[in-house]
Every structure is written in C-alpha cells, then in structure tokens.
Protein backbone atom coordinates (compact mmCIF):
# COMPACT_ATOMS: atom_id res chain seq x y z
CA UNK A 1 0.00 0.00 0.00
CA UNK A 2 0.97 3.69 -0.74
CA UNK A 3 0.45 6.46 1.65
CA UNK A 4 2.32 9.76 0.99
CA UNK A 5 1.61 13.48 2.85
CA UNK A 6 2.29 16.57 0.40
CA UNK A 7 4.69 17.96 2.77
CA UNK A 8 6.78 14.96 1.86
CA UNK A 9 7.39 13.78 -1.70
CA UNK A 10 8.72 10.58 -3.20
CA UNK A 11 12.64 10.73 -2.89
CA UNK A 12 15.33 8.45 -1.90
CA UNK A 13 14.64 4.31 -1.58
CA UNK A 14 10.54 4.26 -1.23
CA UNK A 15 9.15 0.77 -2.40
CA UNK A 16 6.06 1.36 -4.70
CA UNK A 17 3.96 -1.35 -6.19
CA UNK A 18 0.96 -1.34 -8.11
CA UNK A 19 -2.09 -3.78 -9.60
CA UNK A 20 -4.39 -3.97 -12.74
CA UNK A 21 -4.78 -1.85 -15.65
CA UNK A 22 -6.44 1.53 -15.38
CA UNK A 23 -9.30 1.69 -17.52
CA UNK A 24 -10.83 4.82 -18.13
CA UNK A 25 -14.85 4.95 -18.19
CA UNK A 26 -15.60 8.48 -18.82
CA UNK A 27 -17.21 9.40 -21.60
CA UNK A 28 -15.93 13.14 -21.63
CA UNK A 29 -12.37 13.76 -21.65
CA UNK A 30 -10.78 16.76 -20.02
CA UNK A 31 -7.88 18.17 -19.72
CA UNK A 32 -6.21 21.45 -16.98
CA UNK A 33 -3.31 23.38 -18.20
CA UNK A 34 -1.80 25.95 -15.88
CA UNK A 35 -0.18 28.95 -16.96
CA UNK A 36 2.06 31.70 -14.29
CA UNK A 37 1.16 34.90 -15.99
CA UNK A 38 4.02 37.32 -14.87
CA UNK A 39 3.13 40.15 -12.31
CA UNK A 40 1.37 42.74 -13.81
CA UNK A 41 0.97 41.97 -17.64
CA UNK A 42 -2.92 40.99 -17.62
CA UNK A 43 -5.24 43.26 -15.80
CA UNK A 44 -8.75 42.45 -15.72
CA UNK A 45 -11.93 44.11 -15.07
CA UNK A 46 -15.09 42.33 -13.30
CA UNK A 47 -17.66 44.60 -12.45
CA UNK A 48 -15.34 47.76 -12.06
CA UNK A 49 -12.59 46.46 -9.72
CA UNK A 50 -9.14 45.82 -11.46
CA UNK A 51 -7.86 42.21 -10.35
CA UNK A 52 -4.18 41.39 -11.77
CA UNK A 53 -4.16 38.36 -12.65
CA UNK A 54 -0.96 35.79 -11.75
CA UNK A 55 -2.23 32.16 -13.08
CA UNK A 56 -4.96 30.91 -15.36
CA UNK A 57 -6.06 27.35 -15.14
CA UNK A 58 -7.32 26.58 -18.71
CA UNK A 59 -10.04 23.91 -19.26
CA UNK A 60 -10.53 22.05 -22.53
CA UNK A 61 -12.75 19.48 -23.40
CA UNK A 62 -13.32 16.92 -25.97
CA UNK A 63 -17.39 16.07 -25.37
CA UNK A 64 -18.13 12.40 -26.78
CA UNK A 65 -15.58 12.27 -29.27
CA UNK A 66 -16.16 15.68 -30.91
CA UNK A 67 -12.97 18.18 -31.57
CA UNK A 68 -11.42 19.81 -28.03
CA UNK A 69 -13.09 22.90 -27.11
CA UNK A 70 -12.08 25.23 -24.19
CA UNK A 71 -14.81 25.49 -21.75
CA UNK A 72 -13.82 27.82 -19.16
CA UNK A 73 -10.33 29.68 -17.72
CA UNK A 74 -9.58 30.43 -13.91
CA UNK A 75 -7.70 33.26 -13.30
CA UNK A 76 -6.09 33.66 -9.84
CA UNK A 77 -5.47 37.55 -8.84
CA UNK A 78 -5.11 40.01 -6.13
CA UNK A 79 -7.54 42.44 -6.23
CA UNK A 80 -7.35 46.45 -5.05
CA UNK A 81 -6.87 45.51 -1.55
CA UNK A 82 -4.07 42.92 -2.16
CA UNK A 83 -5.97 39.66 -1.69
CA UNK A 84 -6.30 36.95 -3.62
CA UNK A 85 -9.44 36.35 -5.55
CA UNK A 86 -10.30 33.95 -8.37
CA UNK A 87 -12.36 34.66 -11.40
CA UNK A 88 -14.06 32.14 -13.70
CA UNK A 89 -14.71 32.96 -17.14
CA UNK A 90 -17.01 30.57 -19.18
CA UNK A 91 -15.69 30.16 -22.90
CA UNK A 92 -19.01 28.72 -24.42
CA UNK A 93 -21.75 30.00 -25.54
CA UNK A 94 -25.20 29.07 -24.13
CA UNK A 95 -25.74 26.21 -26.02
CA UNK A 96 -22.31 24.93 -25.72
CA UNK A 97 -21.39 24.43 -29.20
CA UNK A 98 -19.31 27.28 -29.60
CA UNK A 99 -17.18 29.54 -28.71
CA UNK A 100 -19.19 32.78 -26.36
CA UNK A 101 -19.36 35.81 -28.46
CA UNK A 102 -18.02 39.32 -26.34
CA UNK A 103 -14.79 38.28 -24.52
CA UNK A 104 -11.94 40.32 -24.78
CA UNK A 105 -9.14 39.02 -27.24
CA UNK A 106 -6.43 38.88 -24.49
CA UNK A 107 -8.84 36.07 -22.73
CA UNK A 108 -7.92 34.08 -25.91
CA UNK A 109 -4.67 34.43 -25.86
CA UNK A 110 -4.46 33.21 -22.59
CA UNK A 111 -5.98 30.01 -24.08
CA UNK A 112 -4.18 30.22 -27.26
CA UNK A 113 -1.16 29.89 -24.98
CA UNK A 114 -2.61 26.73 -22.83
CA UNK A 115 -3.46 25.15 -26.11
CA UNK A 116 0.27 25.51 -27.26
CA UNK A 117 1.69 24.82 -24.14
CA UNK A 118 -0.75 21.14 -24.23
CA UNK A 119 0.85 20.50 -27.76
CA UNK A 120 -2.16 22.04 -29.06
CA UNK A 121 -4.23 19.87 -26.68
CA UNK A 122 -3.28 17.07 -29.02
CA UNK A 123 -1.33 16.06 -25.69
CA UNK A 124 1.74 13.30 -26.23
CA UNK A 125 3.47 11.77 -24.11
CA UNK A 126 5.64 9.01 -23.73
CA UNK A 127 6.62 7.27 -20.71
CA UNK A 128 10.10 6.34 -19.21
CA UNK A 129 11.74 3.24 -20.53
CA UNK A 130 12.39 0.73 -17.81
C-alpha cells in the first residue's frame, strides 16, 4: 500500500507497487493546463474592480468524441486591496457548441497559450523506458 503526505514527496529508496490496468470509463475527456502569468501583464476588469491576474487554469474538453473545445479559464489575482481572488470565465456560448461571443481578445490568448503549451491539446506523451 501507498500512503504519501504533500509535505513529503517521493525521494530516496521508497518501495512502490501497483495492480491492474487503469481503464478509463468516462465518456468526456478533459484536460487542466496551468499557466504563471508574470506580475502585472494581464489586468482584468469584473464589475469595475481591477484584479491582476498571476495564473490561469485553462479547461478544454473533448465532449463524446467531438474536436477539443475550451470550456472555461480560472484566473487567480489580487484584487485592489491585495488579496487573492479567483475569477471564472465561461468560454461557451449558451448552447455549448461554440465559442461565447463578447470576450476580450487577451482572454484568448491566454488560451491560445494553454493550447500551445498542451501541444495544441493534441497532448503526447511518452513514458520512461524501464
């Protein structure tokens, strides 16, 4: 069996076993890139208070086999008084088919740069050799 606390990672001589296959039974596959946005370079405006925003947690989807779509982006910020807020922005329109009409451009580059940073959300990946 495998216990671990965060405040301690993996290191050094740990023995790790595992059983079975994992199978995955979801019919909608998603995926969360994270993105540190550097102090100061993305302002944004909710309901007249400036937050600056310092991470956005992109989410894409790929709904029943269709093409990957980004549904929505978290942005962590500090707002006027120096705390830290979070603001969800939902990428689809109402009948989510499509991207929602009215965001500002520099929400889609934020995306833009998840989706490169994924591989274009085309994710690959290959594991360690043995």
């Amino acid at each position: 069996m495998f216990t671990s606390q965060p405040d301690f990672p993996l290191e050094g001589n740990v023995e790790l076993s595992s059983a079975g296959e994992p199978v995955v039974t979801h019919e909608d596959t998603q995926v969360k890139v994270g993105l540190d946005l550097k102090a100061g370079t993305l302002v944004l405006t909710s309901d007249g208070t400036d937050l600056v925003a310092y991470h956005a947690l992109v989410e894409f989807a790929a709904l029943r086999g269709q093409p990957w779509m980004a549904q929505h982006v978290t942005f962590s910020s500090h707002g006027p008084d120096g705390g830290s807020t979070a603001l969800v922005v939902d990428l689809l329109n109402e009948a989510c088919d499509g991207p929602r009409d009215g965001l500002p451009p520099t929400i889609w580059r934020v995306v833009a740069l998840a989706a490169t940073s994924a591989g274009d959300v085309g994710i690959t990946y290959a594991p360690p050799t043995p």
